[in-house]
C-alpha atoms as a PDB file:
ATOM      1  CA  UNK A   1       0.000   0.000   0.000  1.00  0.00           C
ATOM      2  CA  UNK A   2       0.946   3.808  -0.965  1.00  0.00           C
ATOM      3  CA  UNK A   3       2.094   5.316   2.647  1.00  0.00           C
ATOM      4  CA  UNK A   4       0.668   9.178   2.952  1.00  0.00           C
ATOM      5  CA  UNK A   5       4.322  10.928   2.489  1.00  0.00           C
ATOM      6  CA  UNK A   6       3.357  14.060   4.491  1.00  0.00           C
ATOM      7  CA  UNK A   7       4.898  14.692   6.754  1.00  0.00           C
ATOM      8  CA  UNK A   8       8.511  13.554   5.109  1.00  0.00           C
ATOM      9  CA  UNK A   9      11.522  12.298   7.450  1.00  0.00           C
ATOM     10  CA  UNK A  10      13.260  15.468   9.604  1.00  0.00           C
ATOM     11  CA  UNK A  11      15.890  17.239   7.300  1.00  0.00           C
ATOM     12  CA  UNK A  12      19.156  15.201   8.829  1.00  0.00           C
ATOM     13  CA  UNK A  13      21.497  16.495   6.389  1.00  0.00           C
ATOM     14  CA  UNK A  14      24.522  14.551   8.378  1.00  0.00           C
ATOM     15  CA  UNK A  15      22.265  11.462   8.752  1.00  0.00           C
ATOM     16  CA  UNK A  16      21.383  11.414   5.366  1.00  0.00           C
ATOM     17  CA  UNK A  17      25.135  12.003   4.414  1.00  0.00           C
ATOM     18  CA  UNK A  18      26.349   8.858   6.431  1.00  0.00           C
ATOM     19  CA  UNK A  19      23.553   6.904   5.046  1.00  0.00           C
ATOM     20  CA  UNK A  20      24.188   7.374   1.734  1.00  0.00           C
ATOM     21  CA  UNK A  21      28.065   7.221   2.021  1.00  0.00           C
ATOM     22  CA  UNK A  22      28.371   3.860   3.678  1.00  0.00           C
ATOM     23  CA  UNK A  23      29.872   1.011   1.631  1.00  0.00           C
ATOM     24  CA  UNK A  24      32.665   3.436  -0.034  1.00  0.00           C
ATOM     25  CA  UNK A  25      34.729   3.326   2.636  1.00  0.00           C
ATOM     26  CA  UNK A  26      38.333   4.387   0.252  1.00  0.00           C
ATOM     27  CA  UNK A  27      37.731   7.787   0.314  1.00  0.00           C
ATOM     28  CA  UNK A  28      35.187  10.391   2.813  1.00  0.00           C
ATOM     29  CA  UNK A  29      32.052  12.604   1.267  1.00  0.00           C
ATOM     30  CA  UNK A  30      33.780  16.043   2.079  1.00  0.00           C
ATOM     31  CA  UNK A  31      37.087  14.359   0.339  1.00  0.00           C
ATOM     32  CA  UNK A  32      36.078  15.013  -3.108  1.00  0.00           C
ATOM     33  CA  UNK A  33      35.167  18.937  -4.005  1.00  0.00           C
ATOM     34  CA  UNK A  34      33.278  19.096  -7.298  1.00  0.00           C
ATOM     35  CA  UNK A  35      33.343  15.507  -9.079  1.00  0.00           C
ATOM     36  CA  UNK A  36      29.920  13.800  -8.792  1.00  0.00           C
ATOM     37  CA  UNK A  37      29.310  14.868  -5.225  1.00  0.00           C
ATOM     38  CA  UNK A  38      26.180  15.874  -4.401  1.00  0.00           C
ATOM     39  CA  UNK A  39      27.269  16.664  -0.881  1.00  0.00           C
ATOM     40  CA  UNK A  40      28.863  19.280  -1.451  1.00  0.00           C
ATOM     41  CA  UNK A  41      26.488  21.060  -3.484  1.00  0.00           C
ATOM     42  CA  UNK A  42      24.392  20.700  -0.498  1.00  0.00           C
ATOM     43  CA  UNK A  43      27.219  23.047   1.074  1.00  0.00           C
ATOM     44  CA  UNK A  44      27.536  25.626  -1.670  1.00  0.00           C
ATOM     45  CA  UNK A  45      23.796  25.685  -1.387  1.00  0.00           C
ATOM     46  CA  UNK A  46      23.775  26.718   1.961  1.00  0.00           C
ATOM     47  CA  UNK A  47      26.634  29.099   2.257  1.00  0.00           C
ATOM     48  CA  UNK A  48      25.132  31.168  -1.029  1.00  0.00           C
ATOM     49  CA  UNK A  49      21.515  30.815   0.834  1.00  0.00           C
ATOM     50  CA  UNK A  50      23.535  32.416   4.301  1.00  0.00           C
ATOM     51  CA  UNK A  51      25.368  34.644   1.694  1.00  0.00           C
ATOM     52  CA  UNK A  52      21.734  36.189   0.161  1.00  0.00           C
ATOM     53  CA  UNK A  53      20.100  36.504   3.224  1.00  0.00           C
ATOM     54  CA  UNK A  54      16.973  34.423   1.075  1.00  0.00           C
ATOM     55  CA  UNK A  55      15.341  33.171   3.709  1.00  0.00           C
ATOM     56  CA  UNK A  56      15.301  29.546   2.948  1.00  0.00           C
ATOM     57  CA  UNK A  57      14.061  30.459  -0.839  1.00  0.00           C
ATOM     58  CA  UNK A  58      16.645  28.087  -2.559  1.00  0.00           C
ATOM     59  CA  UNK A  59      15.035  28.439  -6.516  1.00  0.00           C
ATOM     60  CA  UNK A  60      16.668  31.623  -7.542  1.00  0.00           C
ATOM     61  CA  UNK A  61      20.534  30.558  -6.248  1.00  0.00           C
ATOM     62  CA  UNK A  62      20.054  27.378  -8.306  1.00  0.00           C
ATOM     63  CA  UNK A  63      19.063  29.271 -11.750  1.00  0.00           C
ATOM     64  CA  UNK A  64      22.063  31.617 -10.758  1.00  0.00           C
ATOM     65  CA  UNK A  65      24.742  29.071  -9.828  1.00  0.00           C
ATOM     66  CA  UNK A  66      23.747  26.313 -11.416  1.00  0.00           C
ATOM     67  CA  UNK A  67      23.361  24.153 -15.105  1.00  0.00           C
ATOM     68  CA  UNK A  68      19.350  24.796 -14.193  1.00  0.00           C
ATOM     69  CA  UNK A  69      20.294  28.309 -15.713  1.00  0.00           C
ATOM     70  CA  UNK A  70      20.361  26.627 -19.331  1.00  0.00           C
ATOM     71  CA  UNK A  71      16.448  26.394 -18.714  1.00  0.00           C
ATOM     72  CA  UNK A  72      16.111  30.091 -18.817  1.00  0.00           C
ATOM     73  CA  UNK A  73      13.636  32.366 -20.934  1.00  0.00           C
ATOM     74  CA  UNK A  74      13.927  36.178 -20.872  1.00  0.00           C
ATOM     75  CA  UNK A  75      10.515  38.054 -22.122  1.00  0.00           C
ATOM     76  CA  UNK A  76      11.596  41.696 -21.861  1.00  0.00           C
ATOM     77  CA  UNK A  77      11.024  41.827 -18.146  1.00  0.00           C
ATOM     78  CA  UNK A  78      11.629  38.950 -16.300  1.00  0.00           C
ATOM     79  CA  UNK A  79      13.712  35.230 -16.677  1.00  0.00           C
ATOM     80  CA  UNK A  80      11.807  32.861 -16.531  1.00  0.00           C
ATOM     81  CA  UNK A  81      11.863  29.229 -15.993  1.00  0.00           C
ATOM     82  CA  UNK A  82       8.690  26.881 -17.930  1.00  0.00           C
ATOM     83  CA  UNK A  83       8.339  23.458 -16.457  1.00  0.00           C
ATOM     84  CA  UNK A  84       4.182  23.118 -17.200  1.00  0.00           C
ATOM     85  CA  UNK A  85       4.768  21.042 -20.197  1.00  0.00           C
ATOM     86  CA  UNK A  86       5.320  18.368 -17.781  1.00  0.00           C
ATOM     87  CA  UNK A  87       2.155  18.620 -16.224  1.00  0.00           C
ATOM     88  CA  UNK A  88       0.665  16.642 -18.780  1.00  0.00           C
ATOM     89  CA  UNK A  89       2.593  12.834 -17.618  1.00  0.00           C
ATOM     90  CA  UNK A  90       1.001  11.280 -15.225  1.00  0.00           C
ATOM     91  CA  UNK A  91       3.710  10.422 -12.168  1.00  0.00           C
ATOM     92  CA  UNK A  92       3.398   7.173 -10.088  1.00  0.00           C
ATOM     93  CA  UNK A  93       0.667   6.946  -7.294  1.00  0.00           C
ATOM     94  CA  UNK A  94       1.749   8.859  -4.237  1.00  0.00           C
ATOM     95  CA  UNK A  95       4.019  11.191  -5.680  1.00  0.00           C
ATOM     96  CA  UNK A  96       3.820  14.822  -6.621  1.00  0.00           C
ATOM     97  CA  UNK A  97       3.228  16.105  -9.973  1.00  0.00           C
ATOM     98  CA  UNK A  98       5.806  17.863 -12.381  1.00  0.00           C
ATOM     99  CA  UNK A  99       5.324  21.204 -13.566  1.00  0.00           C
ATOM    100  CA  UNK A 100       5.274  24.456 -12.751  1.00  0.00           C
ATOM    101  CA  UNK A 101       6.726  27.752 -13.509  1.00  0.00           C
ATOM    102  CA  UNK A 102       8.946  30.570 -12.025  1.00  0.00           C
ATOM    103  CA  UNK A 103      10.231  34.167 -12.567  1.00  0.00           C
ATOM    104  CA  UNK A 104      13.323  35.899 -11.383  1.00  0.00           C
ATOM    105  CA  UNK A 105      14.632  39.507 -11.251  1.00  0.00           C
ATOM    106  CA  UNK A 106      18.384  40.589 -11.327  1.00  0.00           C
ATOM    107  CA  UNK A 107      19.461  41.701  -7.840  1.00  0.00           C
ATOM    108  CA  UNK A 108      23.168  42.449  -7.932  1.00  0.00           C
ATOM    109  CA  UNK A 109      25.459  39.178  -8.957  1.00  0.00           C
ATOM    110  CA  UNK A 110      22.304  36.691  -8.328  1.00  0.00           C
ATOM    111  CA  UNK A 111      18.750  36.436  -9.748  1.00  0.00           C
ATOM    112  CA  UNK A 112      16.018  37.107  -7.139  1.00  0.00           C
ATOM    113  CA  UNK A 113      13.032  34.779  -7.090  1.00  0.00           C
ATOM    114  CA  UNK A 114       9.645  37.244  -7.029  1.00  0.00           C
ATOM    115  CA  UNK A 115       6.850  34.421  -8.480  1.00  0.00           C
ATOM    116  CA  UNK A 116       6.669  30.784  -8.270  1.00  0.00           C
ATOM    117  CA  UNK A 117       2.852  29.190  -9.743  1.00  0.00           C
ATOM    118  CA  UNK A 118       2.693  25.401  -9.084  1.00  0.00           C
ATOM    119  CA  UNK A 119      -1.313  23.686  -9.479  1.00  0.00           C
ATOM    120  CA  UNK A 120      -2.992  26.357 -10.294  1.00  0.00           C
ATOM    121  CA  UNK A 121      -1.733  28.497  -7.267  1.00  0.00           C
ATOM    122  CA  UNK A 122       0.647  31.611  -7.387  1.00  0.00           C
ATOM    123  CA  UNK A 123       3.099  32.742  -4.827  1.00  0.00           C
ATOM    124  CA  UNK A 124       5.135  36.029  -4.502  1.00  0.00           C
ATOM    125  CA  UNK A 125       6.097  35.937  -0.799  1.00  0.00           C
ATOM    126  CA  UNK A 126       8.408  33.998   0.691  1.00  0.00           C
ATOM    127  CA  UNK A 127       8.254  34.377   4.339  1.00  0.00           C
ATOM    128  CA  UNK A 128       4.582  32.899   5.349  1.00  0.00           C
ATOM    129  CA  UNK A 129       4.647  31.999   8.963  1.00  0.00           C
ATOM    130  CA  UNK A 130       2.573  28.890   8.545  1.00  0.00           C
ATOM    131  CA  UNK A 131       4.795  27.585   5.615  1.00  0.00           C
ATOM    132  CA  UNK A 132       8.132  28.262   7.422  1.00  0.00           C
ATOM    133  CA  UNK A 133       6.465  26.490  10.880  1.00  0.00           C
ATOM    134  CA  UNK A 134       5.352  23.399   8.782  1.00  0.00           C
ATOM    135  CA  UNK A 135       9.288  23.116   7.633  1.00  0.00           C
ATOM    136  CA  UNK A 136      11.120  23.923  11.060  1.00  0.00           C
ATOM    137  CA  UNK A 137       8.307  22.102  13.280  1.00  0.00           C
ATOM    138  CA  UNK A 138       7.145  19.374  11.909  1.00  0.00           C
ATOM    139  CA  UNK A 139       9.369  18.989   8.291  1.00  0.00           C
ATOM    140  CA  UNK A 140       6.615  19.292   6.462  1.00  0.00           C
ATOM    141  CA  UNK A 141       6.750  21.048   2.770  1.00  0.00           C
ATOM    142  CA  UNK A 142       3.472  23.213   2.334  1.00  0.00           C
ATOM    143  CA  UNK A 143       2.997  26.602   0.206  1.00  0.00           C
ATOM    144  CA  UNK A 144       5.493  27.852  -1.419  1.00  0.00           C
ATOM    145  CA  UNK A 145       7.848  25.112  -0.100  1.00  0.00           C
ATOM    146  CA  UNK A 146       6.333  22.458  -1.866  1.00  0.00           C
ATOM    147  CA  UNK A 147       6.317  24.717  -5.221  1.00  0.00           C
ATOM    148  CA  UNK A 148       9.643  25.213  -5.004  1.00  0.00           C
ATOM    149  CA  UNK A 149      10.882  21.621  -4.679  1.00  0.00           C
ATOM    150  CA  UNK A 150       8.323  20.581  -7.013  1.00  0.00           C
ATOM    151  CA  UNK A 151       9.696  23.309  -9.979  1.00  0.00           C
ATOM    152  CA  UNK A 152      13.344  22.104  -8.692  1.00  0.00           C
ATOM    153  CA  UNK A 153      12.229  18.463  -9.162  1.00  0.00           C
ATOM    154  CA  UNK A 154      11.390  19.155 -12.828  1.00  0.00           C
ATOM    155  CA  UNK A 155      14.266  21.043 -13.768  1.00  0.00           C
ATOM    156  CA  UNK A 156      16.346  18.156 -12.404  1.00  0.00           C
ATOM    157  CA  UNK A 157      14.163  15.771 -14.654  1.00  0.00           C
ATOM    158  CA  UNK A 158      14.668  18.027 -17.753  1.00  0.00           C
ATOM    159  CA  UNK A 159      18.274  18.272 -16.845  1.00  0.00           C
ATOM    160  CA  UNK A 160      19.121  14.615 -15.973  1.00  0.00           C
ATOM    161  CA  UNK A 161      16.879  12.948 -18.541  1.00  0.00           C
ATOM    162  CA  UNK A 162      16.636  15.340 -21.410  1.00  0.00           C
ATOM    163  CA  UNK A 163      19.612  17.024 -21.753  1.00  0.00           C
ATOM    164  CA  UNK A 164      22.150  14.685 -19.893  1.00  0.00           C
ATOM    165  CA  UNK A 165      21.103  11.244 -20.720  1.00  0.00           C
ATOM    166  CA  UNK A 166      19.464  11.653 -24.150  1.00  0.00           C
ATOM    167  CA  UNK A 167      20.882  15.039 -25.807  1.00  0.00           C
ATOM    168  CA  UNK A 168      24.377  14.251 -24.866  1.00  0.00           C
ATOM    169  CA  UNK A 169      24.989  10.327 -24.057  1.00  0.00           C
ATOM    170  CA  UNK A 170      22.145   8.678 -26.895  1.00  0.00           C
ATOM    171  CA  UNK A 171      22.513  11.429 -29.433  1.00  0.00           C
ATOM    172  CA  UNK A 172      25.845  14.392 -29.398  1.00  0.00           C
ATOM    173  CA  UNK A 173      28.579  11.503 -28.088  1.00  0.00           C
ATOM    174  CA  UNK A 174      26.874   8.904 -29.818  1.00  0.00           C
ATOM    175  CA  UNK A 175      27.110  11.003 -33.006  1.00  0.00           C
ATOM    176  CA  UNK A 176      30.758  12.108 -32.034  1.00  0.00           C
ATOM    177  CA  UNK A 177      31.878   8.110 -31.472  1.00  0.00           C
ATOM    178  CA  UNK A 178      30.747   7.288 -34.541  1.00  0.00           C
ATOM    179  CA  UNK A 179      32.611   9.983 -36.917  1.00  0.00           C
ATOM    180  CA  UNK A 180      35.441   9.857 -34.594  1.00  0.00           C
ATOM    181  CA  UNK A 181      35.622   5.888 -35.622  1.00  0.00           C
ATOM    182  CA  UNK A 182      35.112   6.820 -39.417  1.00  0.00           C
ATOM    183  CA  UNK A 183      37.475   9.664 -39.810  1.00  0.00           C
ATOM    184  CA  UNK A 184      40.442   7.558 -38.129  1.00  0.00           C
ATOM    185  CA  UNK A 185      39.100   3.795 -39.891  1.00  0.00           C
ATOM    186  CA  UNK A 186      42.481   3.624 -41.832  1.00  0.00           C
ATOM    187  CA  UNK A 187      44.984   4.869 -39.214  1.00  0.00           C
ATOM    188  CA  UNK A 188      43.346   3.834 -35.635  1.00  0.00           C
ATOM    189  CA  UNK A 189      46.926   4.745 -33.910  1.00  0.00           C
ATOM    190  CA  UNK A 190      46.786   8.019 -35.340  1.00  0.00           C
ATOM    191  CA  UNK A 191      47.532   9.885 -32.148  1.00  0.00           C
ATOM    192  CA  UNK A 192      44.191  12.227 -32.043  1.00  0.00           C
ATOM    193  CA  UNK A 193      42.620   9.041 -31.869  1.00  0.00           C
ATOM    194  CA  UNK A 194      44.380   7.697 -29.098  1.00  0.00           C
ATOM    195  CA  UNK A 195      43.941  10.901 -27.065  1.00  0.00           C
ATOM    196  CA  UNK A 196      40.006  10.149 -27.776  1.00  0.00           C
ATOM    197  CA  UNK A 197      39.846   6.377 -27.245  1.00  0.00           C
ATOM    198  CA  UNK A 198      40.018   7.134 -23.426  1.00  0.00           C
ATOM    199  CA  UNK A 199      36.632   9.266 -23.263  1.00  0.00           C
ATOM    200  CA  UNK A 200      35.085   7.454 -26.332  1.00  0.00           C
ATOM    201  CA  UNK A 201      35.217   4.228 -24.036  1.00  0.00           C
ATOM    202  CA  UNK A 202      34.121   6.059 -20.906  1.00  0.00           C
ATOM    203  CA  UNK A 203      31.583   7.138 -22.520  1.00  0.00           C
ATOM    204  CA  UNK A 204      30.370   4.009 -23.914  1.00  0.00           C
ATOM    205  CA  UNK A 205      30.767   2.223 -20.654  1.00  0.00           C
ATOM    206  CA  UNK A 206      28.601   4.962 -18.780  1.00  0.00           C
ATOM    207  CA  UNK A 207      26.195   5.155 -21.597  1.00  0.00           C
ATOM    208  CA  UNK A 208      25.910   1.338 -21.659  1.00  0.00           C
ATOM    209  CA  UNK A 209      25.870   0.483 -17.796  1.00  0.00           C
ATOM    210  CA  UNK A 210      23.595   3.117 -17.336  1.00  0.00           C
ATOM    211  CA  UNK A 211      20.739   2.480 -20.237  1.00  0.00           C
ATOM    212  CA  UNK A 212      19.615  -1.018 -19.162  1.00  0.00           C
ATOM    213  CA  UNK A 213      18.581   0.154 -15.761  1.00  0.00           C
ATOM    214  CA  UNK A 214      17.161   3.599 -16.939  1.00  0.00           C
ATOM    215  CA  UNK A 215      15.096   2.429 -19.606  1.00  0.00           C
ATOM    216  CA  UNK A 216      14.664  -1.006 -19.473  1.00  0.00           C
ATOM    217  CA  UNK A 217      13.871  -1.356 -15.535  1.00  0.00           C
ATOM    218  CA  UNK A 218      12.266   2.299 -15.684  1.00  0.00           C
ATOM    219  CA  UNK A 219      14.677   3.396 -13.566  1.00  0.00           C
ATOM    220  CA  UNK A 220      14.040   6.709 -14.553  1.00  0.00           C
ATOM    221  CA  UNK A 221      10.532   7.310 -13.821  1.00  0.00           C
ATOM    222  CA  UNK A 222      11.779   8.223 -10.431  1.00  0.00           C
ATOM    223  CA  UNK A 223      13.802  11.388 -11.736  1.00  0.00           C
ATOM    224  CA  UNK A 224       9.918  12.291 -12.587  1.00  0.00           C
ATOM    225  CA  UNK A 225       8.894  11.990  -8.714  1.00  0.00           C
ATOM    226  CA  UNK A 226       9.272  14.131  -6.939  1.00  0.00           C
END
């Protein structure tokens, strides 16, 4: 049976670090800066959230910082961000739906968040007592909370999915693999070659290893869950 997911589990960042960190015992989270580590992108998160003085509003530091900026629209006013196309798929039972839009205002080196609309409902402030006691008291996303994370939630689907996985692994290195074995057919030790067999076969084996599961055991519906 579906469980009700509201509340969600208390926001243990640490916890939730040593959880998902045990089994890799060769090297710490905070050991690696950049490469593949989530962890410390939670970090950067929270020192530029500290450094803004948002308030908890985490949307407009992502589109600053972040790839989630390639989703960007500018209509002579504001940037905004579109994720309501995905409105229309229809997410597994007990989970939220995709979607949702946002726009953002220039303020200095960052954007500023001033409107989030998620299920028909619009938001333009940020500091709602009830919304900020459901979080602290009883971890509980509601308001403009639960916009946020679902908008966030999309742009990590568009971002993982579309242009990660199938823009870049199934169809620009795919592409680039293939010419790069044509154009160097007759001399395969030409040495431009050899400097690309190393991230041709990387490439291939993340492509590979990572397809079966994704597709085949629908792995990926859950990057449209949030």
């Amino acid at each position: 049976a579906i469980k009700k997911l509201e509340p969600r589990f208390a926001f243990d960042e640490k916890a939730m670090i040593k959880a998902s960190w045990d089994g890799f015992p060769f090297m710490g989270p905070t050991e690696i800066k950049y490469a593949s580590n989530g962890f410390n992108g939670v970090d950067v998160v929270d020192r530029l959230i500290q450094k803004y003085s948002t308030g908890g509003e985490v949307l407009g530091v992502l589109m600053s910082f972040s790839v989630f900026s390639a989703h960007l629209t500018y209509d002579g006013k504001h940037l905004q961000v579109d994720m309501s196309p995905l409105e229309k798929y229809t997410t597994l039972d007990g989970f939220a739906k995709l979607g949702g839009k946002a726009e953002f205002v220039p303020d200095g080196e960052r954007l500023r968040t001033v409107k989030m609309e998620y299920g028909g409902v619009s938001y333009t402030s940020f500091d709602d007592q009830q919304v900020a006691e459901d979080f602290s008291q009883r971890s509980k996303l509601s308001g403009w909370r639960f916009a946020e994370k679902a908008i966030i939630a999309s742009l990590l689907a568009m971002t993982n999915l579309v242009l990660h996985v199938k823009d870049l692994h199934l169809e620009i290195a795919a592409a680039f693999q293939a010419v790069t074995v044509d154009a160097f057919a007759v001399d395969p030790k030409h040495p431009l070659r050899r400097l690309l067999d190393p991230f041709i076969h990387r490439s291939v084996q993340a492509t590979n290893d990572n397809f079966k599961p994704l597709f085949e055991y629908h792995a990926a519906e859950f990057s449209l869950a949030p």
